[in-house]
C-alpha atoms as a PDB file:
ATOM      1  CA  UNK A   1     -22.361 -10.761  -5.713  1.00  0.00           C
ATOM      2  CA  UNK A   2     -19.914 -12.392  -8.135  1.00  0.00           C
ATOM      3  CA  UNK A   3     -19.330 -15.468  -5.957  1.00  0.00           C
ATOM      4  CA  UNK A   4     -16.721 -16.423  -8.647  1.00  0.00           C
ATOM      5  CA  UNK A   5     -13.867 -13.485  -7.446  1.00  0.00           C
ATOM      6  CA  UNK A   6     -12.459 -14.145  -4.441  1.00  0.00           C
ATOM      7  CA  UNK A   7     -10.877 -11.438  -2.138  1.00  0.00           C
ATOM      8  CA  UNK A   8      -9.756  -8.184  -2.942  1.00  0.00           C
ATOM      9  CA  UNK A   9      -7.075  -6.261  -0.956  1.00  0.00           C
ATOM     10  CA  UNK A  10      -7.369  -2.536  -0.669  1.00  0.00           C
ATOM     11  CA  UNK A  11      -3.515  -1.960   0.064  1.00  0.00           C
ATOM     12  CA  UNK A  12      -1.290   0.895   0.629  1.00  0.00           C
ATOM     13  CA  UNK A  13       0.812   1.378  -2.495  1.00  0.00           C
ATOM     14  CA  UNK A  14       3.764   1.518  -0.104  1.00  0.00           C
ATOM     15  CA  UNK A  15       3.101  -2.345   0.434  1.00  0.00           C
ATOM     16  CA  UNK A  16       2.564  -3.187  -3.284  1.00  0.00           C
ATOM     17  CA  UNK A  17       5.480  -5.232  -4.159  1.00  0.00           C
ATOM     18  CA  UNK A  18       5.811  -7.203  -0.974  1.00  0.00           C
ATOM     19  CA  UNK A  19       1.668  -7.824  -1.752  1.00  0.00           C
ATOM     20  CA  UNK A  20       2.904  -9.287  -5.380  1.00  0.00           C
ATOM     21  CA  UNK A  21       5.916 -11.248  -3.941  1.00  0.00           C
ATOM     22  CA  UNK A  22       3.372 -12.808  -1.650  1.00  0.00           C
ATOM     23  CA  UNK A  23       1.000 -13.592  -4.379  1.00  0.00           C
ATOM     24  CA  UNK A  24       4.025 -15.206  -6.548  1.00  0.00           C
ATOM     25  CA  UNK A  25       5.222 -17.164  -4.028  1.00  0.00           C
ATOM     26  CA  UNK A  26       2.113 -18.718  -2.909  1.00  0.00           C
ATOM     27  CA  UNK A  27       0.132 -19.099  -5.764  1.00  0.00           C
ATOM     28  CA  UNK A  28      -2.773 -16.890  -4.258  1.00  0.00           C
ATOM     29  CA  UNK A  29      -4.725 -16.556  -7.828  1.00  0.00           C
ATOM     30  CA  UNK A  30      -7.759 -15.770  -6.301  1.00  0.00           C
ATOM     31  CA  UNK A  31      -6.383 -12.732  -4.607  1.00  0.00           C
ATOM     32  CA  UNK A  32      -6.286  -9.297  -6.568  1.00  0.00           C
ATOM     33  CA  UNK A  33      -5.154  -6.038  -5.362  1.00  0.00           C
ATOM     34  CA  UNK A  34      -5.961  -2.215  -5.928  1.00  0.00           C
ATOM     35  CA  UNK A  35      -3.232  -0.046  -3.990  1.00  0.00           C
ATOM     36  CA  UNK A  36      -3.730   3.705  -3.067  1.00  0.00           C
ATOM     37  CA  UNK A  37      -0.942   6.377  -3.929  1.00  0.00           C
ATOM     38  CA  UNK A  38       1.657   6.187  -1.188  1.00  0.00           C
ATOM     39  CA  UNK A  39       1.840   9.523  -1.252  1.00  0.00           C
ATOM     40  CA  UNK A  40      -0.972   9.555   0.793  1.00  0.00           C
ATOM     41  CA  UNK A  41       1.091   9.122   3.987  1.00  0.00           C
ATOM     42  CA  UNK A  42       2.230  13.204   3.897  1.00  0.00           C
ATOM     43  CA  UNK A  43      -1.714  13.558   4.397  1.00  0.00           C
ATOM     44  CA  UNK A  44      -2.645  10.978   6.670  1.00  0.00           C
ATOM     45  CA  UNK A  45      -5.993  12.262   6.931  1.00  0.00           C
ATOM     46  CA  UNK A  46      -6.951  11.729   3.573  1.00  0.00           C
ATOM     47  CA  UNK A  47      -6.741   7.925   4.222  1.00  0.00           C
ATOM     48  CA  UNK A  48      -9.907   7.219   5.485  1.00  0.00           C
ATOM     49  CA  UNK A  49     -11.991   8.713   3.028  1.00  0.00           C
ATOM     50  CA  UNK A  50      -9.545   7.431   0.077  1.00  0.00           C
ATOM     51  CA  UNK A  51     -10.248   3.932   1.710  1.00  0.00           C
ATOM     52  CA  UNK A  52     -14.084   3.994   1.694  1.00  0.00           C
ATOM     53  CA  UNK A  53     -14.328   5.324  -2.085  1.00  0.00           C
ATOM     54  CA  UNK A  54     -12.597   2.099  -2.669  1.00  0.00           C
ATOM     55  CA  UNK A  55     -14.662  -0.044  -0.758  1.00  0.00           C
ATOM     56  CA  UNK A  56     -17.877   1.499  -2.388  1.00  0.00           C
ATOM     57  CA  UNK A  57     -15.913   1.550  -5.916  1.00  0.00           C
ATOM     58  CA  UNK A  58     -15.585  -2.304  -5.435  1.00  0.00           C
ATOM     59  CA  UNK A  59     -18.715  -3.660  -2.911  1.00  0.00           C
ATOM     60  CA  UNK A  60     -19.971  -6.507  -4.267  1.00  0.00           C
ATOM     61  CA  UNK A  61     -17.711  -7.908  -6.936  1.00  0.00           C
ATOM     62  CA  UNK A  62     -15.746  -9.898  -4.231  1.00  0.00           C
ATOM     63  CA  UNK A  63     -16.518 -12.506  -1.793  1.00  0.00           C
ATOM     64  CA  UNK A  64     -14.110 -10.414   0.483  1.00  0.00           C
ATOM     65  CA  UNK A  65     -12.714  -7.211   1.050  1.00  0.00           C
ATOM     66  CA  UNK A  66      -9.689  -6.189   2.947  1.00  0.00           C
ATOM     67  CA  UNK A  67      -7.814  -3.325   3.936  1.00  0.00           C
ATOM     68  CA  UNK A  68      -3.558  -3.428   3.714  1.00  0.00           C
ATOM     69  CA  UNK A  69      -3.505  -0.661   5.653  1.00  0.00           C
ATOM     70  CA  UNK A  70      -2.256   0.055   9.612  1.00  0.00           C
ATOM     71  CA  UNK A  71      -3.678   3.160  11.189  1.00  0.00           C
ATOM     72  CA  UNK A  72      -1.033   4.839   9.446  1.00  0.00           C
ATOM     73  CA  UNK A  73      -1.702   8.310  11.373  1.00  0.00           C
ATOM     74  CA  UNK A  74      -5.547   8.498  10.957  1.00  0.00           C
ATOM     75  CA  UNK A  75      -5.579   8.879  14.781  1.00  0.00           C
ATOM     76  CA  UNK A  76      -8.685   6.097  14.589  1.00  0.00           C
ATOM     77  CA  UNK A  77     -10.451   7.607  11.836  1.00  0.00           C
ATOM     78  CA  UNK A  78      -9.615   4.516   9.389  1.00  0.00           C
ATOM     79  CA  UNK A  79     -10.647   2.180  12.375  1.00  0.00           C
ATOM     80  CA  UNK A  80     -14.155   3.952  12.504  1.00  0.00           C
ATOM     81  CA  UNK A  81     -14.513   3.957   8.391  1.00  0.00           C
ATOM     82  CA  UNK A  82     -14.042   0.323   8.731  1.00  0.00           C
ATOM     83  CA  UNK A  83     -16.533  -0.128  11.030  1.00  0.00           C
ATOM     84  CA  UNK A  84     -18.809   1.374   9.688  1.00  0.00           C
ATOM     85  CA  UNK A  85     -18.428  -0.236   6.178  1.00  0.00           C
ATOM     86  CA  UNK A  86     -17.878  -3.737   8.080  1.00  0.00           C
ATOM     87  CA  UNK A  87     -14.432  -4.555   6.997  1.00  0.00           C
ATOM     88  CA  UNK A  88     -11.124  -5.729   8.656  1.00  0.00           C
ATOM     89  CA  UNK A  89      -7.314  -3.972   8.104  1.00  0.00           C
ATOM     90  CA  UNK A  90      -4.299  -5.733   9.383  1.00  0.00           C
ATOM     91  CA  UNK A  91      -3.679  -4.596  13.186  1.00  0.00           C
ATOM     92  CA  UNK A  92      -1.085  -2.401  13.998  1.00  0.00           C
ATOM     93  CA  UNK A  93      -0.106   0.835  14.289  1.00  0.00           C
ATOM     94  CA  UNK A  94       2.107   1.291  11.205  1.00  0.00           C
ATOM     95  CA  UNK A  95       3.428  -1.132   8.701  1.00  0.00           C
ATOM     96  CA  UNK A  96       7.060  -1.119  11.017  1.00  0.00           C
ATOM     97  CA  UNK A  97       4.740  -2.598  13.608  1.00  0.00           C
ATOM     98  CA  UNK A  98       3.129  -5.696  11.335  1.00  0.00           C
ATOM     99  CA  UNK A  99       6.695  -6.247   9.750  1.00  0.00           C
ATOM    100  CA  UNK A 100       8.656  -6.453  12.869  1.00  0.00           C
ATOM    101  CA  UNK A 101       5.839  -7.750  15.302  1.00  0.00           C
ATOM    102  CA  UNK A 102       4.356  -5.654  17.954  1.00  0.00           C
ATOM    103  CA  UNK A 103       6.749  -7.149  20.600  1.00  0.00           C
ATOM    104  CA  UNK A 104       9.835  -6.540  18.662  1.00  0.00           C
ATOM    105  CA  UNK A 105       8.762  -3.091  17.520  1.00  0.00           C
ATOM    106  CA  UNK A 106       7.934  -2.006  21.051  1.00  0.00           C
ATOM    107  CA  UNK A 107      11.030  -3.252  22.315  1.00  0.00           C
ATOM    108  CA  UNK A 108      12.722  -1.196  19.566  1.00  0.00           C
ATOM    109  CA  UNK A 109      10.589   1.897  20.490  1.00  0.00           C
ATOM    110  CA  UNK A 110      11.260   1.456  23.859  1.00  0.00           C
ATOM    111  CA  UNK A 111      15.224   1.036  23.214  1.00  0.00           C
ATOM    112  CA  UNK A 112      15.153   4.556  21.320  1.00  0.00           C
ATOM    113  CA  UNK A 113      11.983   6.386  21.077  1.00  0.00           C
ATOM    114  CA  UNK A 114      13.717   8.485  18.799  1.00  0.00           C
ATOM    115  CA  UNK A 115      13.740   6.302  16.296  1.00  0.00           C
ATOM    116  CA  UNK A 116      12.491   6.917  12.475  1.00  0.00           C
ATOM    117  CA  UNK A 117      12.154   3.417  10.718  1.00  0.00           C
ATOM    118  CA  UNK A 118      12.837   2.658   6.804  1.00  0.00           C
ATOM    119  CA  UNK A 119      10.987  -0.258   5.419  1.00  0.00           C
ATOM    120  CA  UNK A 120      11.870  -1.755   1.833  1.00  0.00           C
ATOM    121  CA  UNK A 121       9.650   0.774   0.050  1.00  0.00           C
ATOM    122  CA  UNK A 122      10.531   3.836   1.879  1.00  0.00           C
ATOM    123  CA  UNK A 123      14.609   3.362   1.314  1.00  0.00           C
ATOM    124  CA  UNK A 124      13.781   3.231  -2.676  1.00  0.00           C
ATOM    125  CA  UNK A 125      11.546   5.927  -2.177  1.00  0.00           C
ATOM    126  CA  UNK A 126      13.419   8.434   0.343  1.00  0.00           C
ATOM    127  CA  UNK A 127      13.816  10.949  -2.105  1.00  0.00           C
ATOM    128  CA  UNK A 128      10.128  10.962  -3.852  1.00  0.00           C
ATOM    129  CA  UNK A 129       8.505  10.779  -0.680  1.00  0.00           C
ATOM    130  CA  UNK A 130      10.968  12.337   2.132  1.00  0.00           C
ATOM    131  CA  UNK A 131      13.034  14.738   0.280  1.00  0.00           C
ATOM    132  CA  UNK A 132      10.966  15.801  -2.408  1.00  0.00           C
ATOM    133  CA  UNK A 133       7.566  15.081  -0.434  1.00  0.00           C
ATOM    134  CA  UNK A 134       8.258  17.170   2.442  1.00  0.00           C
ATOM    135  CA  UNK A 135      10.015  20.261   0.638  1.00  0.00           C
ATOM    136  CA  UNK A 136      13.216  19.187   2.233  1.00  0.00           C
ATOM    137  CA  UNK A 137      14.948  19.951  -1.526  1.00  0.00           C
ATOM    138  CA  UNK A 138      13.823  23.223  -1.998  1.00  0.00           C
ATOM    139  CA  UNK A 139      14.216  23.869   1.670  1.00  0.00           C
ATOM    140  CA  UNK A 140      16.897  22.193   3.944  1.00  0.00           C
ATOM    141  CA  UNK A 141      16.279  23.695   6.810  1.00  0.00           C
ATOM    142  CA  UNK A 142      12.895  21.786   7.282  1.00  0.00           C
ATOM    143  CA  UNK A 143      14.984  18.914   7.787  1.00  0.00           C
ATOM    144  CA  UNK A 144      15.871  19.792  11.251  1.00  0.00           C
ATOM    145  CA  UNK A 145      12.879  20.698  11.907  1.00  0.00           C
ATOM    146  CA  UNK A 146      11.093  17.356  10.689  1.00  0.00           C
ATOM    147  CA  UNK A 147      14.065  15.107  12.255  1.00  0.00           C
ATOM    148  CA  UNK A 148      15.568  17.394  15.009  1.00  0.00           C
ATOM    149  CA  UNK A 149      13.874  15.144  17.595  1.00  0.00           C
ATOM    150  CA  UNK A 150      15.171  11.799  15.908  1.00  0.00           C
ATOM    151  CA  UNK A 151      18.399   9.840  16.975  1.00  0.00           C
ATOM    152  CA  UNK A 152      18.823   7.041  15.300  1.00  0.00           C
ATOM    153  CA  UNK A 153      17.159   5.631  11.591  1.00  0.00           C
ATOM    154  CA  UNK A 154      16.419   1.930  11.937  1.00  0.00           C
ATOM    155  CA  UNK A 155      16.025  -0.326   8.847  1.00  0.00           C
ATOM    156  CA  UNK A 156      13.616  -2.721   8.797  1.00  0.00           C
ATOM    157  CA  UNK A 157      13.950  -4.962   5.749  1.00  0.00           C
ATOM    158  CA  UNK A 158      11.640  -6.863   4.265  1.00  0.00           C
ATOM    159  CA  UNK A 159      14.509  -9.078   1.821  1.00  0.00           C
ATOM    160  CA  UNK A 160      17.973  -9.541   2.439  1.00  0.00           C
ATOM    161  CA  UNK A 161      19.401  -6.052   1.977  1.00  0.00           C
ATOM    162  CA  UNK A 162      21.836  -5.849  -0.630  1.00  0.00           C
ATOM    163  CA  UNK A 163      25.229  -3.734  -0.097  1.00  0.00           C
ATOM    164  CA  UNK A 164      24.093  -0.952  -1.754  1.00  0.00           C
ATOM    165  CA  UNK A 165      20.682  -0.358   0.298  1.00  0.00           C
ATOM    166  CA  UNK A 166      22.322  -0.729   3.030  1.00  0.00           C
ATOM    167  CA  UNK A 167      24.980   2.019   2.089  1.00  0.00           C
ATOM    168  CA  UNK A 168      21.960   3.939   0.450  1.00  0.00           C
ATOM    169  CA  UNK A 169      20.516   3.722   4.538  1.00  0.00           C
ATOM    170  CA  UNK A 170      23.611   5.050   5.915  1.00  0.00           C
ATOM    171  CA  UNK A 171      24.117   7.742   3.648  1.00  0.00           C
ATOM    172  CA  UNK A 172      20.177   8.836   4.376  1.00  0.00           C
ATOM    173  CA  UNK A 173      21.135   8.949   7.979  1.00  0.00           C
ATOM    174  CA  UNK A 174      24.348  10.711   7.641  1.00  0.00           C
ATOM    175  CA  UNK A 175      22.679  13.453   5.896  1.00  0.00           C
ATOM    176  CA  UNK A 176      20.462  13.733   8.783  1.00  0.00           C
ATOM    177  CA  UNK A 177      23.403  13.155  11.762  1.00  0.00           C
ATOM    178  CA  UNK A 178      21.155   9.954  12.779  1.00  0.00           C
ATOM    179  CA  UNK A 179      22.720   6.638  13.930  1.00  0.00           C
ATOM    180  CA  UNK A 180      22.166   3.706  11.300  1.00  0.00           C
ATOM    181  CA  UNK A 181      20.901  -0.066  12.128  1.00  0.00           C
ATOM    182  CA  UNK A 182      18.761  -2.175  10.807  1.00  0.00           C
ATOM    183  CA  UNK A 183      17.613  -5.659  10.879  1.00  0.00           C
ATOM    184  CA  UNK A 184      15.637  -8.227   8.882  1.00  0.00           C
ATOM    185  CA  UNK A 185      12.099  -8.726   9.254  1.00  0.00           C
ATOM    186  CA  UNK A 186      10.699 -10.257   6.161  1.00  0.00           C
ATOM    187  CA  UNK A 187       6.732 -10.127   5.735  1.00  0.00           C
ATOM    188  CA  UNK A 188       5.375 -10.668   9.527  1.00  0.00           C
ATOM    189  CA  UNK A 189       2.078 -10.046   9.902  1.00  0.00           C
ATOM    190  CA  UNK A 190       1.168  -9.000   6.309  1.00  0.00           C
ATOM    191  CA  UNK A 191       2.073 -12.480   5.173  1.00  0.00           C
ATOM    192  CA  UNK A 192       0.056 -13.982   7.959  1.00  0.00           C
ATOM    193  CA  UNK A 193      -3.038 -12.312   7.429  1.00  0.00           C
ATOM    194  CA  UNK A 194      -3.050 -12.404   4.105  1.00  0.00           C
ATOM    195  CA  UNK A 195      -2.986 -16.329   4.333  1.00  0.00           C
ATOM    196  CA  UNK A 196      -5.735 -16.415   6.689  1.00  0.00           C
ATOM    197  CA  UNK A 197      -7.603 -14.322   4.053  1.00  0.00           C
ATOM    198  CA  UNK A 198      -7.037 -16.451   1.387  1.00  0.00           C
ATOM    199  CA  UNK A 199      -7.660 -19.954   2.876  1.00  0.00           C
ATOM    200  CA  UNK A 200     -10.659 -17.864   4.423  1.00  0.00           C
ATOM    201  CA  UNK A 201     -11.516 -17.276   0.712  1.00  0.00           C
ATOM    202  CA  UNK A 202     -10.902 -20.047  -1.014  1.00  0.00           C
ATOM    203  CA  UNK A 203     -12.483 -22.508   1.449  1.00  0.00           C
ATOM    204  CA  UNK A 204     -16.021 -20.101   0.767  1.00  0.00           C
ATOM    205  CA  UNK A 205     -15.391 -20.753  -2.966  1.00  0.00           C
ATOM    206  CA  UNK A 206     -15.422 -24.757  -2.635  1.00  0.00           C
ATOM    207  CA  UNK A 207     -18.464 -25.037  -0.105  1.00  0.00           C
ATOM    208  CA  UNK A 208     -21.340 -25.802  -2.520  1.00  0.00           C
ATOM    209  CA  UNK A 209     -24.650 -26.491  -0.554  1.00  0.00           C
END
């Protein structure tokens, strides 16, 4: 092992620039970070497996490994991959659930069940991912069919939304006849853990028997 390299974050490419902001902000050289396609959310099942070629890819060049990822709709499967290869994820459900907090997002679940949450990445994204991703362009009438049990679309940001995102948020949700609201929620959990990982890290790095 390359005791030299400290931890290496095997993140969802959804949470890349919050990951980098992080890193910027608190100086966390010794982290580095290889993010997975985002797209990989319209095939949730592909996750695991994507996950554990990285891990192999990278075993042994880093004190650490972690895994950016939530159970993002694996239905367990990433839980059992990382057991099996011995490594932690952040906890949660999905990345709403880290950002907001589990008792904040449940509260907002159990407000409106019906509710499908933005984060930073998927407001830019909407169109790549949503729109395009799901066919919606070349078909509209899967939009009813992917959002017909929806009510309301809830914003969680992770900065201070700007005007325009915010109007970019409202228009999304017009076009689906959803309600609008959001709230700020900066980095939660991903911020936390990440910490953790890095004094976790860093104090390995200056122990010298």
């Amino acid at each position: 092992m390359d005791t030299s390299r400290g931890a290496l974050v095997i993140a969802c490419g959804a949470l890349a620039r919050e990951i980098a902001a992080l890193r910027r902000a608190n100086g966390w050289e010794g982290l580095e970070v290889k993010c997975l396609p985002p797209e990989l959310h319209n095939r949730p099942e592909r996750i695991p497996d994507a996950v554990r070629e990285a891990i192999h890819e990278h075993r042994g060049q880093y004190r650490e490994i972690f895994v950016a990822y939530a159970d993002c709709g694996t239905g367990g499967r990433l839980d059992q991959v990382l057991r099996e290869e011995g490594i932690e994820r952040i906890p949660g459900a999905h990345c709403y659930e880290f950002f907001a907090s589990p008792t904040v997002f449940a509260a907002l679940s159990e407000a409106e069940p019906g509710t499908f949450y933005l984060t930073d990445f998927l407001l830019r994204h909407f169109d790549r991912l949503v729109t395009r991703g799901l066919g919606i362009d070349r078909h509209p009438e899967l939009a009813a069919m992917y959002f017909g049990n929806y009510r309301r679309i809830m914003y969680l940001a992770q900065t201070a939304p700007t005007e325009a995102a915010l109007t970019q948020g409202r228009q999304i949700a017009d076009s689906l006849g959803l309600s609008f609201e959001y709230r700020q929620t900066g980095y939660g959990a991903l911020g936390d853990t990440l910490t953790a990982l890095t004094r976790r890290t860093t104090s390995a790095n200056s122990w010298h028997p």
